[in-house]
PDB file of N, CA and C in Angstrom:
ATOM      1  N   UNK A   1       0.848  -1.181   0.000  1.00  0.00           N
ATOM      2  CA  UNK A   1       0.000   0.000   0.000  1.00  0.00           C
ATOM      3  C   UNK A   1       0.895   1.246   0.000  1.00  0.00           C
ATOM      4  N   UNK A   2       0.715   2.399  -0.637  1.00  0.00           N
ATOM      5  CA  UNK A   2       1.794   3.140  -0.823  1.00  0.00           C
ATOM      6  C   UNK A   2       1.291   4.195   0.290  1.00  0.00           C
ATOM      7  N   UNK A   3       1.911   5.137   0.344  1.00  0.00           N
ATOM      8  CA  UNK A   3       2.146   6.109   2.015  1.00  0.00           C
ATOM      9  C   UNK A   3       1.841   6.902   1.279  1.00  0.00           C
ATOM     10  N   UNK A   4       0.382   7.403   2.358  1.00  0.00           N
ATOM     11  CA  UNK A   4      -0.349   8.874   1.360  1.00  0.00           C
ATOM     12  C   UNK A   4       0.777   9.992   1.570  1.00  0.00           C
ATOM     13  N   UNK A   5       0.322  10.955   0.921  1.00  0.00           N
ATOM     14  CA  UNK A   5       1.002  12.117   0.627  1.00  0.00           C
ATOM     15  C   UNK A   5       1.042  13.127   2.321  1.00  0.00           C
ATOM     16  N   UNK A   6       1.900  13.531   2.714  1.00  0.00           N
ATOM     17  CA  UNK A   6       2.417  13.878   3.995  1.00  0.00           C
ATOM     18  C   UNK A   6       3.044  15.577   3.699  1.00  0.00           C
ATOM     19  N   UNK A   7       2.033  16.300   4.108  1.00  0.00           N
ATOM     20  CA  UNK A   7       2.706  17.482   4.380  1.00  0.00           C
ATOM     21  C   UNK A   7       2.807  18.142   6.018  1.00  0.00           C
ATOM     22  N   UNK A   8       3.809  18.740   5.862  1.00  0.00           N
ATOM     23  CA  UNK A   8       3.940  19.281   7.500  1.00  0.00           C
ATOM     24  C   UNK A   8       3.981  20.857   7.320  1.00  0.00           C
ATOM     25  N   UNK A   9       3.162  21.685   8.532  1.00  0.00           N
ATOM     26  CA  UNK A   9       2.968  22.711   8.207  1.00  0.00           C
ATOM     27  C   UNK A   9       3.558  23.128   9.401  1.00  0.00           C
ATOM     28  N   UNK A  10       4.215  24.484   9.141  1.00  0.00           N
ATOM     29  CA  UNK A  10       4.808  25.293  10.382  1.00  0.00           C
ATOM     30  C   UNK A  10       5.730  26.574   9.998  1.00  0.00           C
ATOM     31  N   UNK A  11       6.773  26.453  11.313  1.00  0.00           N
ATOM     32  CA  UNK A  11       8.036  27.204  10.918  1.00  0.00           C
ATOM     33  C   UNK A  11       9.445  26.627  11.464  1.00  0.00           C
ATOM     34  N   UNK A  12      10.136  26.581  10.326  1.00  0.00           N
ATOM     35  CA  UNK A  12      11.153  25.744  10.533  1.00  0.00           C
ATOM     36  C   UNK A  12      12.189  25.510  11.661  1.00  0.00           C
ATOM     37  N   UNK A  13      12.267  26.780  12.795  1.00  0.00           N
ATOM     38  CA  UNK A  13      13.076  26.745  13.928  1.00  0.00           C
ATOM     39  C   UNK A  13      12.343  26.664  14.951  1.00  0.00           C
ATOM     40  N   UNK A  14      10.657  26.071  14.486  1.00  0.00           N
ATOM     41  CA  UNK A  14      10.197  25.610  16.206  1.00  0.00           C
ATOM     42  C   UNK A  14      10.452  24.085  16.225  1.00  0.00           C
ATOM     43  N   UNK A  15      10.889  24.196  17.974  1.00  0.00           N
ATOM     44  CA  UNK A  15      10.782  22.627  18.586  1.00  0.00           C
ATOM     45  C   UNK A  15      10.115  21.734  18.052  1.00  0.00           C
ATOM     46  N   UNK A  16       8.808  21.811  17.968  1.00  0.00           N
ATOM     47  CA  UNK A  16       7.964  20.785  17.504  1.00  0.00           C
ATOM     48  C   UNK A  16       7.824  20.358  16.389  1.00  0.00           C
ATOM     49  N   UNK A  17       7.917  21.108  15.488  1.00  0.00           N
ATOM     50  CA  UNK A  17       8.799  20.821  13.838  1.00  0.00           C
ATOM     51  C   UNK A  17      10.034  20.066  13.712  1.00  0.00           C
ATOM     52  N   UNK A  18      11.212  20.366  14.576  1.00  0.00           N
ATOM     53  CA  UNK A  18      11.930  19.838  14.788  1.00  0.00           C
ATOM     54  C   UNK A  18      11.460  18.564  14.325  1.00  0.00           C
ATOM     55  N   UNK A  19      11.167  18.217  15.984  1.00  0.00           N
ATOM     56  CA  UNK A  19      10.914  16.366  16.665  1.00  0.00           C
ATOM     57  C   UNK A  19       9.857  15.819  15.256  1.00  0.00           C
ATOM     58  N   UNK A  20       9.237  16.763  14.944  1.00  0.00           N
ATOM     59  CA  UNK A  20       8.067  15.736  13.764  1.00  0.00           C
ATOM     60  C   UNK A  20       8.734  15.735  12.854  1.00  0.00           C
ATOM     61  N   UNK A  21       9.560  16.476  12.235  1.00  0.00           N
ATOM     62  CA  UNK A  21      10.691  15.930  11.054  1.00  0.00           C
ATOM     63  C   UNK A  21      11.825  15.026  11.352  1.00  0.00           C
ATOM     64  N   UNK A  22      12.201  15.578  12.500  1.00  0.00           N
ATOM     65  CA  UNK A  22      13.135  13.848  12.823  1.00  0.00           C
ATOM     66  C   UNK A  22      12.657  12.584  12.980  1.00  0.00           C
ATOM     67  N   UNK A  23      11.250  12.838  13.723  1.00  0.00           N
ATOM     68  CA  UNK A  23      10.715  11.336  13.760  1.00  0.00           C
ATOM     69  C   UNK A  23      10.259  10.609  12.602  1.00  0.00           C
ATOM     70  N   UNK A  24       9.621  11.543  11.541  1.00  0.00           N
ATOM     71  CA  UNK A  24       9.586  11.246   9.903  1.00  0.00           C
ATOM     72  C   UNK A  24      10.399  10.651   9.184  1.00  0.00           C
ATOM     73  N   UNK A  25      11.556  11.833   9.512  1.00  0.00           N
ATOM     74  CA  UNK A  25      13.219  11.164   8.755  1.00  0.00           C
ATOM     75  C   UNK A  25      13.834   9.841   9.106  1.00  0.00           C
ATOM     76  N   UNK A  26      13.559   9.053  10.594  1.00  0.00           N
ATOM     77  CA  UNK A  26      13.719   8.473  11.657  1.00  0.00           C
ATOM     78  C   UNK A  26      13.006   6.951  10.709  1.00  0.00           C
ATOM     79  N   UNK A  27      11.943   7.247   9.950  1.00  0.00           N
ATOM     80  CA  UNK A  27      11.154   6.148   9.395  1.00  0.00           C
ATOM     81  C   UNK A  27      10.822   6.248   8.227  1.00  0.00           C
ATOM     82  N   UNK A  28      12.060   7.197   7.242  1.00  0.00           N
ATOM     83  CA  UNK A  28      12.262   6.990   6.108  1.00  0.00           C
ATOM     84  C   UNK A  28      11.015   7.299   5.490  1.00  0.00           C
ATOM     85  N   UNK A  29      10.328   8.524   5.878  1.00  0.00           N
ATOM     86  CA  UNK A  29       8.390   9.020   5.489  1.00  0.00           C
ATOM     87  C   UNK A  29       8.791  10.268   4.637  1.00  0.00           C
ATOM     88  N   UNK A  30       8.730  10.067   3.653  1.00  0.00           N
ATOM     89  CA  UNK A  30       8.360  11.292   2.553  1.00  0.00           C
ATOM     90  C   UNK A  30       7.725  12.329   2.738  1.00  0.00           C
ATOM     91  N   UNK A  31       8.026  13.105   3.381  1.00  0.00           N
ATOM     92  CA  UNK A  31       7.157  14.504   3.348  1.00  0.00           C
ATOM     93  C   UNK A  31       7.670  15.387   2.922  1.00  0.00           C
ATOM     94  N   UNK A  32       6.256  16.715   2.700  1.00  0.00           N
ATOM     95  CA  UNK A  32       6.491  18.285   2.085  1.00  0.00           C
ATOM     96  C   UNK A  32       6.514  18.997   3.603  1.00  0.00           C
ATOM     97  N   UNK A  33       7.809  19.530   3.471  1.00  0.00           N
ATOM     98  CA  UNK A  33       7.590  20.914   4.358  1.00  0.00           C
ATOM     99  C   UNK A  33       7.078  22.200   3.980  1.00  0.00           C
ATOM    100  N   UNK A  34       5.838  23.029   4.282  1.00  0.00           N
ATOM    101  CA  UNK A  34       5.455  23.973   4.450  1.00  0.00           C
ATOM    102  C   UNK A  34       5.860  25.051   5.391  1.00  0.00           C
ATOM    103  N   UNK A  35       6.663  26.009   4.766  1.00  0.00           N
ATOM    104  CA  UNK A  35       6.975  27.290   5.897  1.00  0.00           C
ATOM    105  C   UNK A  35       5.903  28.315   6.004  1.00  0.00           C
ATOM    106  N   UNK A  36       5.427  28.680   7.033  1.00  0.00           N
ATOM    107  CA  UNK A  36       4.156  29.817   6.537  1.00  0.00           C
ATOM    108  C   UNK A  36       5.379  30.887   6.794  1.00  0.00           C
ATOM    109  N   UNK A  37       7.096  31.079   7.084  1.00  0.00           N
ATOM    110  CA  UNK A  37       7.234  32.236   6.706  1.00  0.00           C
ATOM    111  C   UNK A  37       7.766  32.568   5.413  1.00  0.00           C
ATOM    112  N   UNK A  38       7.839  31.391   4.322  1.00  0.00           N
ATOM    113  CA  UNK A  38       8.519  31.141   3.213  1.00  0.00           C
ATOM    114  C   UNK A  38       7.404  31.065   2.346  1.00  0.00           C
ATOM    115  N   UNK A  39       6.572  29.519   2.644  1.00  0.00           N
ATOM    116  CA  UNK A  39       5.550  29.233   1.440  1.00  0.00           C
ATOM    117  C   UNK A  39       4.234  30.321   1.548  1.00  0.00           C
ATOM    118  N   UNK A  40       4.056  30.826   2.713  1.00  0.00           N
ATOM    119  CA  UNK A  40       3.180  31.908   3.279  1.00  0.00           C
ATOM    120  C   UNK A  40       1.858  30.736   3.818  1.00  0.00           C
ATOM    121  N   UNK A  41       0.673  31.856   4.391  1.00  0.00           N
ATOM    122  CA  UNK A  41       0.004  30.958   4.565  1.00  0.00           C
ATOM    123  C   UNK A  41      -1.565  31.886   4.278  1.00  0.00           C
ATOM    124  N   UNK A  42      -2.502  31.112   3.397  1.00  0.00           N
ATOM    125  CA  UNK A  42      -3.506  31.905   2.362  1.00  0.00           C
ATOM    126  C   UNK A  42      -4.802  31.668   3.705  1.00  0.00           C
ATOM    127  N   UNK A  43      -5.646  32.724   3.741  1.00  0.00           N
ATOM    128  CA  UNK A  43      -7.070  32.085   3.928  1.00  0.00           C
ATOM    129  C   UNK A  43      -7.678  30.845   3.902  1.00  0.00           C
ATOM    130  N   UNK A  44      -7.595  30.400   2.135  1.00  0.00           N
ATOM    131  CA  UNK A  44      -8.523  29.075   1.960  1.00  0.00           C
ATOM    132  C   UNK A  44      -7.882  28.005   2.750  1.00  0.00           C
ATOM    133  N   UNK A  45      -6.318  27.833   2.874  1.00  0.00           N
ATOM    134  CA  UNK A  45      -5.834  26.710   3.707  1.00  0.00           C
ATOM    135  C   UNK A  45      -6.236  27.157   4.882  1.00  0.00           C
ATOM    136  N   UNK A  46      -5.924  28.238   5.712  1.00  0.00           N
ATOM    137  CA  UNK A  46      -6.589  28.256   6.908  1.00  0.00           C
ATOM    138  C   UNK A  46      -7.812  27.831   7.237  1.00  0.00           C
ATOM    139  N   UNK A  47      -8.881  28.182   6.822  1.00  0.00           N
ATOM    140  CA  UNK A  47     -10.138  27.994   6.678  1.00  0.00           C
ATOM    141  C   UNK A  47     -10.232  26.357   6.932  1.00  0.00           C
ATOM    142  N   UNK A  48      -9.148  25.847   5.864  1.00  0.00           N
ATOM    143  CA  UNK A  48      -9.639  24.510   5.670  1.00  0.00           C
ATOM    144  C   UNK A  48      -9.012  24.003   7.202  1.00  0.00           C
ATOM    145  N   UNK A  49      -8.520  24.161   7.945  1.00  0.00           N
ATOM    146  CA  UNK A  49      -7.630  24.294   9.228  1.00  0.00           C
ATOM    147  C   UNK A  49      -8.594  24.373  10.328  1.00  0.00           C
ATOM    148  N   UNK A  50      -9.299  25.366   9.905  1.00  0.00           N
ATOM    149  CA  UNK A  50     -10.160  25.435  11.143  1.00  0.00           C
ATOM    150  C   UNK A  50     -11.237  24.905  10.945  1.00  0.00           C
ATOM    151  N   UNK A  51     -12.038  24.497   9.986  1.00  0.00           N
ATOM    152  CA  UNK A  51     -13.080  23.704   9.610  1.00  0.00           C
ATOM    153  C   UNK A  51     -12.917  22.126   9.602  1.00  0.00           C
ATOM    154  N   UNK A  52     -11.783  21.406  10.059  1.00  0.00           N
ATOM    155  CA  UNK A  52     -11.499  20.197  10.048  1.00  0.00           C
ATOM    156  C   UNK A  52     -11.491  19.666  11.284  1.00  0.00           C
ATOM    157  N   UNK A  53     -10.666  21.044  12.144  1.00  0.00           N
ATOM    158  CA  UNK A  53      -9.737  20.688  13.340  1.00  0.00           C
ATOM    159  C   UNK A  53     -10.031  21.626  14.868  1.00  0.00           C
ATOM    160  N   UNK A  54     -11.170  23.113  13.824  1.00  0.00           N
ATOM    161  CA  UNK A  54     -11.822  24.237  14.757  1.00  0.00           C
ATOM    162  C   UNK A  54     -10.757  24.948  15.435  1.00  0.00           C
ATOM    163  N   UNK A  55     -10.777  25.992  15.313  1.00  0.00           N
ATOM    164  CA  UNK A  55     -10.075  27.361  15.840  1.00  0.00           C
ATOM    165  C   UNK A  55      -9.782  27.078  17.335  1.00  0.00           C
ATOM    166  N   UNK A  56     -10.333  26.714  18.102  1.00  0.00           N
ATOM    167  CA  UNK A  56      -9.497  26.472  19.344  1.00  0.00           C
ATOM    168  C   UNK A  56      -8.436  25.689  19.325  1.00  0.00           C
ATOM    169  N   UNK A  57      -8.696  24.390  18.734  1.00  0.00           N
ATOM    170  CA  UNK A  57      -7.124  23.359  18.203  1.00  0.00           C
ATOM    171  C   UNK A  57      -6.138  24.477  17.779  1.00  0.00           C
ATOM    172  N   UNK A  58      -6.672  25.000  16.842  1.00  0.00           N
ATOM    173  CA  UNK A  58      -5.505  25.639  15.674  1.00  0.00           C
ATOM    174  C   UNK A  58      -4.837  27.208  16.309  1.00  0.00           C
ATOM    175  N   UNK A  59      -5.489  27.682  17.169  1.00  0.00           N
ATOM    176  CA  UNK A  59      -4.932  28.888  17.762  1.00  0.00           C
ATOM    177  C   UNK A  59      -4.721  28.522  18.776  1.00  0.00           C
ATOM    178  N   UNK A  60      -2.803  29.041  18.877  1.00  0.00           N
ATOM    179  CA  UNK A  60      -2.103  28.619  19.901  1.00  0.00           C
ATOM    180  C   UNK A  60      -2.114  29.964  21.092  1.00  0.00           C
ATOM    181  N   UNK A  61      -3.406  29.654  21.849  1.00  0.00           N
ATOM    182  CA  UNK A  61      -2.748  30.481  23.177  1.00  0.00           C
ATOM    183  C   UNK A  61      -1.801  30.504  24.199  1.00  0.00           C
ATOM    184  N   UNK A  62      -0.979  29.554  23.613  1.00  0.00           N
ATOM    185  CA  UNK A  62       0.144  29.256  24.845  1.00  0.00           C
ATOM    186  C   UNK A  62       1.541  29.597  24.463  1.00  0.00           C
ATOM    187  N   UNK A  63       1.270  30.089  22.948  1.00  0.00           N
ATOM    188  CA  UNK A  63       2.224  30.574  22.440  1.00  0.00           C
ATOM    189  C   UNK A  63       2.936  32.020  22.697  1.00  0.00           C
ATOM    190  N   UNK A  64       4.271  32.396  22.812  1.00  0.00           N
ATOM    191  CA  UNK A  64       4.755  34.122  23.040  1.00  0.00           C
ATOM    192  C   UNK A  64       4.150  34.622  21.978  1.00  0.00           C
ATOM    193  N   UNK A  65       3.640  34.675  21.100  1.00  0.00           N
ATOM    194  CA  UNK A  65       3.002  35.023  20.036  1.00  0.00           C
ATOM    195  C   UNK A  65       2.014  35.694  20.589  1.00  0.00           C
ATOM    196  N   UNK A  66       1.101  34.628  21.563  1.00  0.00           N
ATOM    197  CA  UNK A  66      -0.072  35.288  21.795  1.00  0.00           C
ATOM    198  C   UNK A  66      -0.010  36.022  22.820  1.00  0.00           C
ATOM    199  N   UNK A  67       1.233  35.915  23.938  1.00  0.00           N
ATOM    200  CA  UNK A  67       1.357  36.569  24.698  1.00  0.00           C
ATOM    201  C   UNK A  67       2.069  38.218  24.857  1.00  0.00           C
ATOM    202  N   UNK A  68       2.345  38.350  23.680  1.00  0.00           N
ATOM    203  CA  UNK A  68       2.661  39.412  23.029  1.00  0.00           C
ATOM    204  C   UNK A  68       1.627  40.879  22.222  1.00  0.00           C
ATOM    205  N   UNK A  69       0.298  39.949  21.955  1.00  0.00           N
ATOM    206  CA  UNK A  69      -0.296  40.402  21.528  1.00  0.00           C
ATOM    207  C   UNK A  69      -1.117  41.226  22.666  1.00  0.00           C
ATOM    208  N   UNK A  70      -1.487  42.280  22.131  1.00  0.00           N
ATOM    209  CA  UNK A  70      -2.670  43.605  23.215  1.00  0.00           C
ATOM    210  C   UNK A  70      -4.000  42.409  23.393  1.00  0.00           C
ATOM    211  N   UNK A  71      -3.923  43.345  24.781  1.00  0.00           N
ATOM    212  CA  UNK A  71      -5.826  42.845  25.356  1.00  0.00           C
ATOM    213  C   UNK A  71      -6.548  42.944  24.375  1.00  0.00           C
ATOM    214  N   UNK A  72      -6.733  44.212  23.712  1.00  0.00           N
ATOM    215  CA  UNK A  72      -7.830  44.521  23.169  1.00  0.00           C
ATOM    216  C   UNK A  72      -7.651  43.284  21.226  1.00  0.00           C
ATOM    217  N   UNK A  73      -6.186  43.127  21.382  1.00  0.00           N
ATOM    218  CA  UNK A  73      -6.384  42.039  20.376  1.00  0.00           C
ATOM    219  C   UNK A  73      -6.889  40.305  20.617  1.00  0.00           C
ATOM    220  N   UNK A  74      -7.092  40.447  22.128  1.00  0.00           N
ATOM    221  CA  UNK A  74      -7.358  39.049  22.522  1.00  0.00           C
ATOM    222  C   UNK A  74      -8.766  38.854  22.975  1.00  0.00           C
ATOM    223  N   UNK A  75      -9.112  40.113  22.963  1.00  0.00           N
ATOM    224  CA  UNK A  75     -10.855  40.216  24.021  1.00  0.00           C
ATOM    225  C   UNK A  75     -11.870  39.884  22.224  1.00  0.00           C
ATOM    226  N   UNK A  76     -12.725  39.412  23.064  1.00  0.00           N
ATOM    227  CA  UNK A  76     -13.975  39.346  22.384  1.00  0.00           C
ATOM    228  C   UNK A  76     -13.738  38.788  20.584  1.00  0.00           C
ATOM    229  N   UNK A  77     -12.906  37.822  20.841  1.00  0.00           N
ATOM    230  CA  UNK A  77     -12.296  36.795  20.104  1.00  0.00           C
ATOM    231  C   UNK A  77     -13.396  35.880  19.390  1.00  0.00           C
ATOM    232  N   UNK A  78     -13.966  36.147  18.570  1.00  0.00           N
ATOM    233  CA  UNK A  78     -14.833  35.417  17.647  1.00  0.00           C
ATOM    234  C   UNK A  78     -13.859  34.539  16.728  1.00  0.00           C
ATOM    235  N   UNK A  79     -14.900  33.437  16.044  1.00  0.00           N
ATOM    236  CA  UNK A  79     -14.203  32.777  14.697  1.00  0.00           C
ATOM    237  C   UNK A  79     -13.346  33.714  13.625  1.00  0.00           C
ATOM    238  N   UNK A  80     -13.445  34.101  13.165  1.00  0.00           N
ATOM    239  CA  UNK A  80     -13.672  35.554  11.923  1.00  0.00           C
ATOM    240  C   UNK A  80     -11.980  36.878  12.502  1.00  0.00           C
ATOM    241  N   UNK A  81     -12.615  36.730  13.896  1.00  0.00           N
ATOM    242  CA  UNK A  81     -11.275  37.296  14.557  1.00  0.00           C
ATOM    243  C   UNK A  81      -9.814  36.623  14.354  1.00  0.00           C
ATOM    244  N   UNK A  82     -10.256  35.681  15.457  1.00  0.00           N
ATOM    245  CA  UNK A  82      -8.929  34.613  15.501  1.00  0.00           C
ATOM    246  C   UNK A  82      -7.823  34.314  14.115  1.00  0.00           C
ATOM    247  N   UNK A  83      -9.110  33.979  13.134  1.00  0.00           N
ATOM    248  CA  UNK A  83      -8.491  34.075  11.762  1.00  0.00           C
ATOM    249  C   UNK A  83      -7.716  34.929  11.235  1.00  0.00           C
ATOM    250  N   UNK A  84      -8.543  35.848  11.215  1.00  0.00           N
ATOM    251  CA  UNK A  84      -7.534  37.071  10.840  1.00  0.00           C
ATOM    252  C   UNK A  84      -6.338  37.304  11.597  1.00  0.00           C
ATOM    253  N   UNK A  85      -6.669  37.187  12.752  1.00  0.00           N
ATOM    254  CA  UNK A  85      -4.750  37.489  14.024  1.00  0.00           C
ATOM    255  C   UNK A  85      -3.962  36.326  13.456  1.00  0.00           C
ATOM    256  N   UNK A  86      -4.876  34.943  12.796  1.00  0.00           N
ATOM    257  CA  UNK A  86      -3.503  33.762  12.579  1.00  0.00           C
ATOM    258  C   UNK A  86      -2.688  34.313  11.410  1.00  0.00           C
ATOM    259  N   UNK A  87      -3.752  34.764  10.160  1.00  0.00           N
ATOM    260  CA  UNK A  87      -3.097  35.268   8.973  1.00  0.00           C
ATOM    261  C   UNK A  87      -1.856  36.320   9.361  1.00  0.00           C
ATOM    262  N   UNK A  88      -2.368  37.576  10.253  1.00  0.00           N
ATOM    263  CA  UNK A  88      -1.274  38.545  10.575  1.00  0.00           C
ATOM    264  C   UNK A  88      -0.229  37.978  10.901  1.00  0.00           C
ATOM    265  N   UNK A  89      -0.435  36.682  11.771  1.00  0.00           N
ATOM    266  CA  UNK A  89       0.708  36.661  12.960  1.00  0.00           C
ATOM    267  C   UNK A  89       0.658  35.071  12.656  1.00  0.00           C
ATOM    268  N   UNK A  90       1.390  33.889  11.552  1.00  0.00           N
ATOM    269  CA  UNK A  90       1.206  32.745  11.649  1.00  0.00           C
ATOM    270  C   UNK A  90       1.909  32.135  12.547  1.00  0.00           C
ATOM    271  N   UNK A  91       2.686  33.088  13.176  1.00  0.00           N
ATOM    272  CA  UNK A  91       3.078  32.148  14.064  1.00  0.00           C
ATOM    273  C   UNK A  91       2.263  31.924  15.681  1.00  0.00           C
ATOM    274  N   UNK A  92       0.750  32.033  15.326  1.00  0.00           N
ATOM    275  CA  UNK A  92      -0.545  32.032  16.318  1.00  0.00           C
ATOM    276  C   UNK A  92      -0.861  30.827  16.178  1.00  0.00           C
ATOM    277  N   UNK A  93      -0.558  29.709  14.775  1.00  0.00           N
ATOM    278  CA  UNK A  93      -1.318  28.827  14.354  1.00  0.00           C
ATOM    279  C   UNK A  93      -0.415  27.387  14.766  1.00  0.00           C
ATOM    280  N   UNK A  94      -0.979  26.876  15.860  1.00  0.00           N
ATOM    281  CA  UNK A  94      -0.924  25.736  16.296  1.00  0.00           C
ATOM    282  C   UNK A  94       0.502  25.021  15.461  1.00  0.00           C
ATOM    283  N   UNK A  95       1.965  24.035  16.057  1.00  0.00           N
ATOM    284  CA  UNK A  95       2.635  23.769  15.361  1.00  0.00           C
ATOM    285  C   UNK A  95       2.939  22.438  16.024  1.00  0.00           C
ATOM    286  N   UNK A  96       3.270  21.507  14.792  1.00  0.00           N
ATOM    287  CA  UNK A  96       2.917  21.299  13.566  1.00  0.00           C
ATOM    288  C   UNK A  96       1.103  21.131  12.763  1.00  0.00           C
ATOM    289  N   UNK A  97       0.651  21.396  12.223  1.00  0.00           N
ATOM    290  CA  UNK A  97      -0.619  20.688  11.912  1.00  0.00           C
ATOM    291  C   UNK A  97      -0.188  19.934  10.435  1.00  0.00           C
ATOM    292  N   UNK A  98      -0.654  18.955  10.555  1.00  0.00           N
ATOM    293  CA  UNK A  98       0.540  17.534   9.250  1.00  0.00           C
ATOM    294  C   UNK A  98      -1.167  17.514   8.802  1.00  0.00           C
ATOM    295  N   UNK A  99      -0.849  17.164   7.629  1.00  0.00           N
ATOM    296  CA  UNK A  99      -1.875  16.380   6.610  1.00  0.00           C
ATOM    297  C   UNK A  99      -1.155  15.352   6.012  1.00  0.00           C
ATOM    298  N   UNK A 100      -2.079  13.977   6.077  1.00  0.00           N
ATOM    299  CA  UNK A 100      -1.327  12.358   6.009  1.00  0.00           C
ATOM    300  C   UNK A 100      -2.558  12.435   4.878  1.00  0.00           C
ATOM    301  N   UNK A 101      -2.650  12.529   3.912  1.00  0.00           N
ATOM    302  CA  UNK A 101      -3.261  11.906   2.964  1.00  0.00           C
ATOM    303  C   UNK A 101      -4.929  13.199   3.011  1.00  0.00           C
ATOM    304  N   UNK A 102      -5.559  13.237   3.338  1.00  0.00           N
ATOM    305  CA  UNK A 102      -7.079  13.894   3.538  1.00  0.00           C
ATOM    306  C   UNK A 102      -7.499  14.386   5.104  1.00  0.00           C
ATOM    307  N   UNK A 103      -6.548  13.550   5.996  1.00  0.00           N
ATOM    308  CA  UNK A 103      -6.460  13.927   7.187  1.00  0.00           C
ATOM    309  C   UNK A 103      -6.030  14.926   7.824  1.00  0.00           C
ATOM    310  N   UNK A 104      -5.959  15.767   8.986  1.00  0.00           N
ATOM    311  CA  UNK A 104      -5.072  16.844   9.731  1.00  0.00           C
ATOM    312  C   UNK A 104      -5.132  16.556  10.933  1.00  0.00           C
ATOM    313  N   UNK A 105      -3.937  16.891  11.455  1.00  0.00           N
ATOM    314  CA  UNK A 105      -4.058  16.371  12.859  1.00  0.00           C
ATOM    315  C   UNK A 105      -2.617  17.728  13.065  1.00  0.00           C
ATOM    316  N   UNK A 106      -3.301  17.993  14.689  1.00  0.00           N
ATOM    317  CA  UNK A 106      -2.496  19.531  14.815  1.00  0.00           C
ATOM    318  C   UNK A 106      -1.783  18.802  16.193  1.00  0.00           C
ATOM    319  N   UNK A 107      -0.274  19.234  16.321  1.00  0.00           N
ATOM    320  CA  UNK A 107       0.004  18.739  17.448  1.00  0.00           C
ATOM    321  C   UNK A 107       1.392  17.503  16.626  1.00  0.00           C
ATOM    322  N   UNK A 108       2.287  17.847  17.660  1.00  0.00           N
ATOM    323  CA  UNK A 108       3.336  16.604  17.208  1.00  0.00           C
ATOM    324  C   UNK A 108       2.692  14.943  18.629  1.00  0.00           C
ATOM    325  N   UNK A 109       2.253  14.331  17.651  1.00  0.00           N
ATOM    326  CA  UNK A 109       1.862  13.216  18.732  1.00  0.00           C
ATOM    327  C   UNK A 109       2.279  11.941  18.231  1.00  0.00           C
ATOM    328  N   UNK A 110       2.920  11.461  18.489  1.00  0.00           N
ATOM    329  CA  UNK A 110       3.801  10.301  17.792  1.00  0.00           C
ATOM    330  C   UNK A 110       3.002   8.883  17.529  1.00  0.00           C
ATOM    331  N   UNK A 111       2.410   8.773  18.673  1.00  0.00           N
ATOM    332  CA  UNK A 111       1.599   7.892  18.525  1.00  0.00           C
ATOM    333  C   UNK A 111       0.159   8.009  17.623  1.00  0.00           C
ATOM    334  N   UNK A 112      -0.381   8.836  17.512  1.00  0.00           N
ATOM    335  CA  UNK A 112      -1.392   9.026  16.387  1.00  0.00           C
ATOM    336  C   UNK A 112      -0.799   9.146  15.114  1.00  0.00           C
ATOM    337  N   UNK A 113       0.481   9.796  15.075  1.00  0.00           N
ATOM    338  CA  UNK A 113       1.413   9.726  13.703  1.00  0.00           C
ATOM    339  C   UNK A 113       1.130   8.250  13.633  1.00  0.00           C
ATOM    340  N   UNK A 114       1.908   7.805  14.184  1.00  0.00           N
ATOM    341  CA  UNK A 114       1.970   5.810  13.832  1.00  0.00           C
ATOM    342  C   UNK A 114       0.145   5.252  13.149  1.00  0.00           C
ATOM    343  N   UNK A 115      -0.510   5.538  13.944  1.00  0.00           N
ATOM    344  CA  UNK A 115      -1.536   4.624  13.969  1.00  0.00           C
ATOM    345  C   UNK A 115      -2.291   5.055  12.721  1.00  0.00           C
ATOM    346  N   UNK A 116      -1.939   7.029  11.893  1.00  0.00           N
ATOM    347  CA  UNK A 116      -2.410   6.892  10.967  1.00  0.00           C
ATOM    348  C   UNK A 116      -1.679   6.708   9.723  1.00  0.00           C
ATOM    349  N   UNK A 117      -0.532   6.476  10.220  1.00  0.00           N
ATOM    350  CA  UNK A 117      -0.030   5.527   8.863  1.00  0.00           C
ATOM    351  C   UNK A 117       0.013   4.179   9.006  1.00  0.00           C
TER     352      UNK A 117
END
């Protein structure tokens, strides 16, 4: 059975990118790296990001990113909002979120890596 198509989305000097490309490389897995500060990162993929996986997964509040950002950019945080602060600021958007074939899964988790390939 051949190994669906594997992209990894992020930015290339976070931790968690790191470990999910070594553990990839680690098992000889073909993947596309996506930089959102290189390849950029559009609306429609977002969209498709948060409609798979929902804006709380995908916006990282635990990130200096977000802790950087003003009150008044964090208050009264709708869908429509959030989006727009990920586009400004991608580095808001949850890292890694991988697509294994039709799937997304946000988060380096090794063990769900395995089980969906």
């Amino acid at each position: 059975m051949p190994q669906p198509p594997i992209i990894v989305y992020g930015i290339k000097n976070c931790d968690s990118i790191k470990k999910t490309k070594t553990w990839l490389d680690s098992r000889s897995l073909h993947y596309q790296f996506h930089d959102y500060r290189i390849d950029g990162l559009d609306p429609a993929l977002l969209q498709q990001f948060a409609d798979k996986l929902g804006i709380e997964t995908i916006l990282n509040q635990r990130s200096t990113s977000w802790r950087q950002l003003d009150d008044a950019q964090k208050r009264d945080l709708t869908p429509e909002k959030a989006l727009e602060l990920m586009l400004t600021n991608p580095t808001l958007v949850k890292r890694p979120i991988i697509a294994i074939g039709e799937r997304l899964f946000a988060g380096f988790k090794p063990e769900q890596l395995s089980a969906a390939l």
